[in-house]
PDB file of N, CA and C in Angstrom:
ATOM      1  N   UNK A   1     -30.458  50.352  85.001  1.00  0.00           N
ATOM      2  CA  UNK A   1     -31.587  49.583  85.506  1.00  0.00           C
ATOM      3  C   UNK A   1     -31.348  48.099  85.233  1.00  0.00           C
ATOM      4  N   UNK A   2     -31.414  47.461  86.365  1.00  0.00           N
ATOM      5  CA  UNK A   2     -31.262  46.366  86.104  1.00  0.00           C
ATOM      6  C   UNK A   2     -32.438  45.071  85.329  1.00  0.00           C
ATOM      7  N   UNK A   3     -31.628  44.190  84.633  1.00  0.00           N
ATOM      8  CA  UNK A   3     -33.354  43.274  83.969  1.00  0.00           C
ATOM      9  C   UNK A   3     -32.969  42.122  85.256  1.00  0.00           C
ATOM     10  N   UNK A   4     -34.187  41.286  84.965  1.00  0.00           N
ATOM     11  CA  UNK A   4     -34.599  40.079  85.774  1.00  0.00           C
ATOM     12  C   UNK A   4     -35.083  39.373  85.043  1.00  0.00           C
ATOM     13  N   UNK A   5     -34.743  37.914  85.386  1.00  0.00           N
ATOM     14  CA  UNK A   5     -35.085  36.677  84.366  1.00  0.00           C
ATOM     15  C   UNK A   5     -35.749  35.583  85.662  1.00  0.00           C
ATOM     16  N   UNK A   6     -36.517  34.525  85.167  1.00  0.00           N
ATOM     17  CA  UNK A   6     -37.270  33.877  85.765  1.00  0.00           C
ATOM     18  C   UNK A   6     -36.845  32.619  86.002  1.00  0.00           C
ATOM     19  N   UNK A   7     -36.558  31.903  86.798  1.00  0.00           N
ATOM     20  CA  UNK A   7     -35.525  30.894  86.668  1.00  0.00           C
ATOM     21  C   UNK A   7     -36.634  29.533  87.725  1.00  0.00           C
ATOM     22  N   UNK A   8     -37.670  28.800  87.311  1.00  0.00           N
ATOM     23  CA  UNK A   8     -37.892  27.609  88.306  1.00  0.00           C
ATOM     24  C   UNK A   8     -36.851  26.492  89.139  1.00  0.00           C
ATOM     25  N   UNK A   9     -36.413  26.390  89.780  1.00  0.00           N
ATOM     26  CA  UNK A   9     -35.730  25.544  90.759  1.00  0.00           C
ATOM     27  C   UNK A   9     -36.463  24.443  91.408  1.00  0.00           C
ATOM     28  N   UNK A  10     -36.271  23.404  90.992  1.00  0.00           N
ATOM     29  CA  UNK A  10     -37.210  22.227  91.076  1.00  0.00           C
ATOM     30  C   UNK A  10     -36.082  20.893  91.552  1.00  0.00           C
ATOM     31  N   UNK A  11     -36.530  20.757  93.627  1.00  0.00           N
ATOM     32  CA  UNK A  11     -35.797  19.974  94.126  1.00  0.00           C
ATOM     33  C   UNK A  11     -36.576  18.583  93.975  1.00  0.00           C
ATOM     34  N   UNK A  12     -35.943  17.523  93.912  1.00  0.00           N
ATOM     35  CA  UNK A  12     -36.825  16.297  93.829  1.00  0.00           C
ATOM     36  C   UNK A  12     -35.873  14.860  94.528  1.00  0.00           C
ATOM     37  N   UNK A  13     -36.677  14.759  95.629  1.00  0.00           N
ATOM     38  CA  UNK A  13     -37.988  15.330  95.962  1.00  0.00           C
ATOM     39  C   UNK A  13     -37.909  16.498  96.599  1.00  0.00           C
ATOM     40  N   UNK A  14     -39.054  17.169  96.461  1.00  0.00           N
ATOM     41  CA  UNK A  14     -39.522  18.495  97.595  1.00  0.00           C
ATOM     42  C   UNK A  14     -40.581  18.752  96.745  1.00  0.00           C
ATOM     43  N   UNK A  15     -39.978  20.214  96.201  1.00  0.00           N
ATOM     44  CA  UNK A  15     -40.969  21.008  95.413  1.00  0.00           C
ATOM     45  C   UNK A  15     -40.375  21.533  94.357  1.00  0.00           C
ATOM     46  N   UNK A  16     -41.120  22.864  93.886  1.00  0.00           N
ATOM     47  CA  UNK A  16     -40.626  23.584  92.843  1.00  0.00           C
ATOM     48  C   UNK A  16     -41.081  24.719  93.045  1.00  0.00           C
ATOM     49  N   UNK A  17     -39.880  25.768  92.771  1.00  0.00           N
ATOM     50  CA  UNK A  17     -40.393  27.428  93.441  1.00  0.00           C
ATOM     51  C   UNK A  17     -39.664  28.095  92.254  1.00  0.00           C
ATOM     52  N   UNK A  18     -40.218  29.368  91.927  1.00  0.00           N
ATOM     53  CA  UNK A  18     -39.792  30.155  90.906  1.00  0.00           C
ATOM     54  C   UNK A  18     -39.320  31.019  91.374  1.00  0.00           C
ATOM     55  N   UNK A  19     -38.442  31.731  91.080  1.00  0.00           N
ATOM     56  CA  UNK A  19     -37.439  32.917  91.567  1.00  0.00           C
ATOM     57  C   UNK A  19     -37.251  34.081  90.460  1.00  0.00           C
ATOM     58  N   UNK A  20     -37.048  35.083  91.184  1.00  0.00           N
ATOM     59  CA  UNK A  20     -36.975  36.423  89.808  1.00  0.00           C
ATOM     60  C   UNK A  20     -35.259  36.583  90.111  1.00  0.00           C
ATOM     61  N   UNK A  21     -34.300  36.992  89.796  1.00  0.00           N
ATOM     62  CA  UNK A  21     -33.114  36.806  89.415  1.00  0.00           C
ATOM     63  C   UNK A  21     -32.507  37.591  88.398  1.00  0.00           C
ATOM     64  N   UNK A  22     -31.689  38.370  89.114  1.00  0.00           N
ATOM     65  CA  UNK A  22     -30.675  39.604  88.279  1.00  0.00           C
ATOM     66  C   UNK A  22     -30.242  38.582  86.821  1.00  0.00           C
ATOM     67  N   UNK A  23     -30.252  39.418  85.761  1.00  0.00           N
ATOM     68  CA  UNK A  23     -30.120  38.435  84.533  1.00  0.00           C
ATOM     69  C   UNK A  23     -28.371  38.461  84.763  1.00  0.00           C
ATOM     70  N   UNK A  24     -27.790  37.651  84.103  1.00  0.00           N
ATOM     71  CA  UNK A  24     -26.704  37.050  84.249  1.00  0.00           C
ATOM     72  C   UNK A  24     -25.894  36.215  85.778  1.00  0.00           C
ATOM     73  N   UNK A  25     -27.231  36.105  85.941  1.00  0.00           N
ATOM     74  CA  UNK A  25     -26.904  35.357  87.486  1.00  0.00           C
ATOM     75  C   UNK A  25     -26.439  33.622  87.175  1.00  0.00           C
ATOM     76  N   UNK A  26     -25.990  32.994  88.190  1.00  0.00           N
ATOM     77  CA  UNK A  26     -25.667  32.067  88.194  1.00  0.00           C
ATOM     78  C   UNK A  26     -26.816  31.075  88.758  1.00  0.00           C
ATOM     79  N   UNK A  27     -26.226  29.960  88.942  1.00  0.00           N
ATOM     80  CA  UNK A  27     -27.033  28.573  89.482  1.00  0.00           C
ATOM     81  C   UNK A  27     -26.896  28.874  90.991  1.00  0.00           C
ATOM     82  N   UNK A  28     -25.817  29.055  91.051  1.00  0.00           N
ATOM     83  CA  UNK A  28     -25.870  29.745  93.105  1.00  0.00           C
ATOM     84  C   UNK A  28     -26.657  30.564  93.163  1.00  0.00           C
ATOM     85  N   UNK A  29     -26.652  31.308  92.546  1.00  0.00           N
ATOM     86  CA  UNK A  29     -27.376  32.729  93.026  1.00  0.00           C
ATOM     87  C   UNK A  29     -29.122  32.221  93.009  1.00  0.00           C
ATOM     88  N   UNK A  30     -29.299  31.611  91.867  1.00  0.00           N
ATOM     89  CA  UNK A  30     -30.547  30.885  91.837  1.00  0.00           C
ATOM     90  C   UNK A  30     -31.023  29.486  92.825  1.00  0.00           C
ATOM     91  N   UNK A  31     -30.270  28.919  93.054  1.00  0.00           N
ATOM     92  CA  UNK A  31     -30.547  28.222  94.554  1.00  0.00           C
ATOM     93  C   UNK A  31     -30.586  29.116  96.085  1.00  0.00           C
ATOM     94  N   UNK A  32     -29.550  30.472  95.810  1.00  0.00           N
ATOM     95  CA  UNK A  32     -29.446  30.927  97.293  1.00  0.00           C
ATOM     96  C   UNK A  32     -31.231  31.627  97.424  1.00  0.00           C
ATOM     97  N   UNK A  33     -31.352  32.394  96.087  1.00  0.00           N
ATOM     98  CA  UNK A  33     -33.095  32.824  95.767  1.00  0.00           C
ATOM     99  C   UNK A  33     -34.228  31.842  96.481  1.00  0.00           C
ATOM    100  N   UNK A  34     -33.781  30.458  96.768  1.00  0.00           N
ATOM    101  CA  UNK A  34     -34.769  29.454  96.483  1.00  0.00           C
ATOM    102  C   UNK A  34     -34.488  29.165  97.635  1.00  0.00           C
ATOM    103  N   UNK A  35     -33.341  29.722  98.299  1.00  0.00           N
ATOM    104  CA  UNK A  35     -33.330  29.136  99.991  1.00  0.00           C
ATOM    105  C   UNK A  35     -32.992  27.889  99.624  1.00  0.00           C
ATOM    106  N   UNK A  36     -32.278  26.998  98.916  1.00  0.00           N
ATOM    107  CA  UNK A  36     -32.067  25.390  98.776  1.00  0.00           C
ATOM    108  C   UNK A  36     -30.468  25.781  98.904  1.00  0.00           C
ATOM    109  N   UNK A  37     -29.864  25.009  99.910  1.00  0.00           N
ATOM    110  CA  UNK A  37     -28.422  24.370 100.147  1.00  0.00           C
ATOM    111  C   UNK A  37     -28.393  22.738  99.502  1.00  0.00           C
ATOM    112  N   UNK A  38     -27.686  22.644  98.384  1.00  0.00           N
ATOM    113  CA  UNK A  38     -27.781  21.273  97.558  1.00  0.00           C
ATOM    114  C   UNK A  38     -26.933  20.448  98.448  1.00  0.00           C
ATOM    115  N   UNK A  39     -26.593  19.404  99.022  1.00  0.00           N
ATOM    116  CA  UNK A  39     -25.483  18.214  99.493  1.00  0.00           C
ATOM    117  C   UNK A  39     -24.852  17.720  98.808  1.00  0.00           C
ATOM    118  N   UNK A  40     -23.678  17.473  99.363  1.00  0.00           N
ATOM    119  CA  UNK A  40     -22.813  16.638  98.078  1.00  0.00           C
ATOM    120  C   UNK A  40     -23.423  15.488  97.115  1.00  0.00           C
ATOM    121  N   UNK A  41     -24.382  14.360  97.911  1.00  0.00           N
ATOM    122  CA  UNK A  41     -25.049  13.669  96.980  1.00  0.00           C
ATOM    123  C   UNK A  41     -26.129  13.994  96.123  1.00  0.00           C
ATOM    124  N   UNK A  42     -26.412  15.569  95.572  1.00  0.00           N
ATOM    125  CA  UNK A  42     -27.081  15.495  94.762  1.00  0.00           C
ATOM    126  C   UNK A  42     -26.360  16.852  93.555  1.00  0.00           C
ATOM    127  N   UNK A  43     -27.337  15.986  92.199  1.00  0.00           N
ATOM    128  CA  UNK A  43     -26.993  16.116  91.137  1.00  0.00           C
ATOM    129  C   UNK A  43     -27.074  17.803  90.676  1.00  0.00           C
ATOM    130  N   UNK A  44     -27.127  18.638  90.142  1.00  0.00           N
ATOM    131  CA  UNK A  44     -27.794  20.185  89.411  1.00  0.00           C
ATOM    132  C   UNK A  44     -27.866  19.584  87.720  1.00  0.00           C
ATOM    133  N   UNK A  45     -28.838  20.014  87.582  1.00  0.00           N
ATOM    134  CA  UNK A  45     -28.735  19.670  85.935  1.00  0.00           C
ATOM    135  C   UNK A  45     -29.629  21.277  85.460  1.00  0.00           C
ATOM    136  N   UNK A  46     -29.212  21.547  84.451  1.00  0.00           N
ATOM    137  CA  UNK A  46     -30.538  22.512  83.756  1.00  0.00           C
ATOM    138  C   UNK A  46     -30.814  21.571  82.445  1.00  0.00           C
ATOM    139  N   UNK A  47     -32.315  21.154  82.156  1.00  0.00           N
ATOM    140  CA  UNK A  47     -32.375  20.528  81.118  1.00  0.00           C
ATOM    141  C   UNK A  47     -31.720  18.756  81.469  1.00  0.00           C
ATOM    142  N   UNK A  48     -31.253  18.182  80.379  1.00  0.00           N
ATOM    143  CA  UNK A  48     -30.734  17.050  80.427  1.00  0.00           C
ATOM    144  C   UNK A  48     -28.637  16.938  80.855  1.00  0.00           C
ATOM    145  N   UNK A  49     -28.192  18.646  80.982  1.00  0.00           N
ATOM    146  CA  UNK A  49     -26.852  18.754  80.759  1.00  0.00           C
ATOM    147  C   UNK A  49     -26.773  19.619  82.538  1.00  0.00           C
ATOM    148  N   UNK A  50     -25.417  18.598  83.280  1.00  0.00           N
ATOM    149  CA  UNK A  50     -25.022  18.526  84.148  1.00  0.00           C
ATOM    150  C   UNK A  50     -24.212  19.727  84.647  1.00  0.00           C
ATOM    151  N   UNK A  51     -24.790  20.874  85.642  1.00  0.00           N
ATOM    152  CA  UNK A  51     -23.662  21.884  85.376  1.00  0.00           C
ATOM    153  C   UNK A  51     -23.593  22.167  86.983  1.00  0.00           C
ATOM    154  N   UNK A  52     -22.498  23.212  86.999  1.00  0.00           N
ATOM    155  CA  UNK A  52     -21.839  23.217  88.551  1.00  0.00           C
ATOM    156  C   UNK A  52     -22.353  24.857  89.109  1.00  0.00           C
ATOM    157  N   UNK A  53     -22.604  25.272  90.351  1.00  0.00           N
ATOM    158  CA  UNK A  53     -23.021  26.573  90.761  1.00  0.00           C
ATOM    159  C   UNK A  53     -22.748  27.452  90.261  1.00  0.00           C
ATOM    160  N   UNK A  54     -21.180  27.567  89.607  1.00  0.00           N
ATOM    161  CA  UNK A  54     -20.872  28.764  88.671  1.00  0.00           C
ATOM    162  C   UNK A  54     -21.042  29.010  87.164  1.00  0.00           C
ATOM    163  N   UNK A  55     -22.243  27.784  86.807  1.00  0.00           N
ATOM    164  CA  UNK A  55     -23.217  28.045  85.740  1.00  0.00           C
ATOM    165  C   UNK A  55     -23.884  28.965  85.362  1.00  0.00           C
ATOM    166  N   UNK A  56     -23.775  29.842  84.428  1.00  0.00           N
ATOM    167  CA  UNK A  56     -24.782  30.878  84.318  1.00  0.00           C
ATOM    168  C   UNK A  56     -26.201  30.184  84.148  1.00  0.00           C
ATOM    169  N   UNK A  57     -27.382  31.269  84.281  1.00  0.00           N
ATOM    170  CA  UNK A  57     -28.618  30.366  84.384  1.00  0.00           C
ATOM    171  C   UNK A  57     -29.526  31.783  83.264  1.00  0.00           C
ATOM    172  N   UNK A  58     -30.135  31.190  82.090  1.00  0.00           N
ATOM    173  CA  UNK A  58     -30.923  32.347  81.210  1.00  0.00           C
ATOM    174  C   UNK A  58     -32.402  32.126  81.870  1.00  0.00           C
ATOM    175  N   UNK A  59     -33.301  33.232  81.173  1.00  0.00           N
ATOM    176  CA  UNK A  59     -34.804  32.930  81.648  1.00  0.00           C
ATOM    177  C   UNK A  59     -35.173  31.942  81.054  1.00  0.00           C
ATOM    178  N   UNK A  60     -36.071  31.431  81.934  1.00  0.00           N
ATOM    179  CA  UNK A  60     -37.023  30.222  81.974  1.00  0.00           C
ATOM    180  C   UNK A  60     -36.384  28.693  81.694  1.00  0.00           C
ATOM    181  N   UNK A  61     -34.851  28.804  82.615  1.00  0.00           N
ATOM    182  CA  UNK A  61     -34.455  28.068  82.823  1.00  0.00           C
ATOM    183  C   UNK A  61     -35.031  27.043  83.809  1.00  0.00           C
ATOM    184  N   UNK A  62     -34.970  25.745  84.326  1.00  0.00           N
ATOM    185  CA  UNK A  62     -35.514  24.787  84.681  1.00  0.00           C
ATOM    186  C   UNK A  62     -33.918  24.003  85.644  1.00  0.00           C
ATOM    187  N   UNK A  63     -33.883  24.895  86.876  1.00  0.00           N
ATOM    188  CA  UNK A  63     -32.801  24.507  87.354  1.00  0.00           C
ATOM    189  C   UNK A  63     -33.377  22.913  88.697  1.00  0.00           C
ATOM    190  N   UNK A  64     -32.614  21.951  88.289  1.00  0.00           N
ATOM    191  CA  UNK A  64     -33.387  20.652  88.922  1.00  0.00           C
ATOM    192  C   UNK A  64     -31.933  19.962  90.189  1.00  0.00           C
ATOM    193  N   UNK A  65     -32.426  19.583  91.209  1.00  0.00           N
ATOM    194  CA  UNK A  65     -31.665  19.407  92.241  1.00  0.00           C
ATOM    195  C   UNK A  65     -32.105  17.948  92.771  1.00  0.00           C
ATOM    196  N   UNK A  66     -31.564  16.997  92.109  1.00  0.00           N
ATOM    197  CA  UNK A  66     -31.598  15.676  92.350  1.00  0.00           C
ATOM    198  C   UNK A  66     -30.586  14.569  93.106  1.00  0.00           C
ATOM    199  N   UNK A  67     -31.216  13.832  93.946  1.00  0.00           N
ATOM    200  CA  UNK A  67     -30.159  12.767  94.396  1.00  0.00           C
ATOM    201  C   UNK A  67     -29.501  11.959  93.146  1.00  0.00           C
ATOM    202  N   UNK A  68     -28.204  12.382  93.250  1.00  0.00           N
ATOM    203  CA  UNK A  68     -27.407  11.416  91.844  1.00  0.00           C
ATOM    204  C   UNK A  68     -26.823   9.824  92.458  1.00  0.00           C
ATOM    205  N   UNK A  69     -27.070   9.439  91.460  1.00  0.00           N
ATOM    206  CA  UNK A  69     -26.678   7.905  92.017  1.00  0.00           C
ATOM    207  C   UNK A  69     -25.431   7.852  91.721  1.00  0.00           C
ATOM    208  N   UNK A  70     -24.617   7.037  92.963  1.00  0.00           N
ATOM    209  CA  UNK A  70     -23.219   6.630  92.963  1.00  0.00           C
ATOM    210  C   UNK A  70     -22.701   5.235  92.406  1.00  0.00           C
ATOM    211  N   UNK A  71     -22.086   5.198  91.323  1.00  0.00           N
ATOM    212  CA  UNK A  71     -21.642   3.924  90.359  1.00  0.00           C
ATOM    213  C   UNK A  71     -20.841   2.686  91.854  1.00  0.00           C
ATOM    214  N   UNK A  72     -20.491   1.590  91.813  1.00  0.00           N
ATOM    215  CA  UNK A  72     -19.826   0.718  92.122  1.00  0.00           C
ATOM    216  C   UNK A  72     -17.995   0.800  92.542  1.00  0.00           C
TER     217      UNK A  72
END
């Protein structure tokens, strides 16, 4: 039997939608849940630390999808 963990996905701007999510799922798997395709110009962070789709994601993670700014 499988568990499920709760993962919010919070695009900004947009919104924020919560997703239920096979536990040991990733950050893809938790955006594909959320229906969000990210663009190259924006950031994934969980928390304050920068991570890439093949991030694992635990419950009541706080997965955030931001325009990252480009340095000079």
């Amino acid at each position: 039997m499988s568990e499920y963990i709760t993962v919010k996905v919070i695009r900004v701007p947009g919104g924020v939608q919560e997703v239920a999510i096979d536990d040991g799922s990733t950050v893809a798997d938790a955006l594909n849940a959320a229906s969000i395709t990210p663009n190259s110009n924006e950031a994934i962070k969980i928390g304050a630390e920068s991570v890439t789709l093949d991030s694992p994601v635990t419950d009541g993670d706080r997965v955030v999808i931001a325009q990252g700014a480009k340095g000079n």
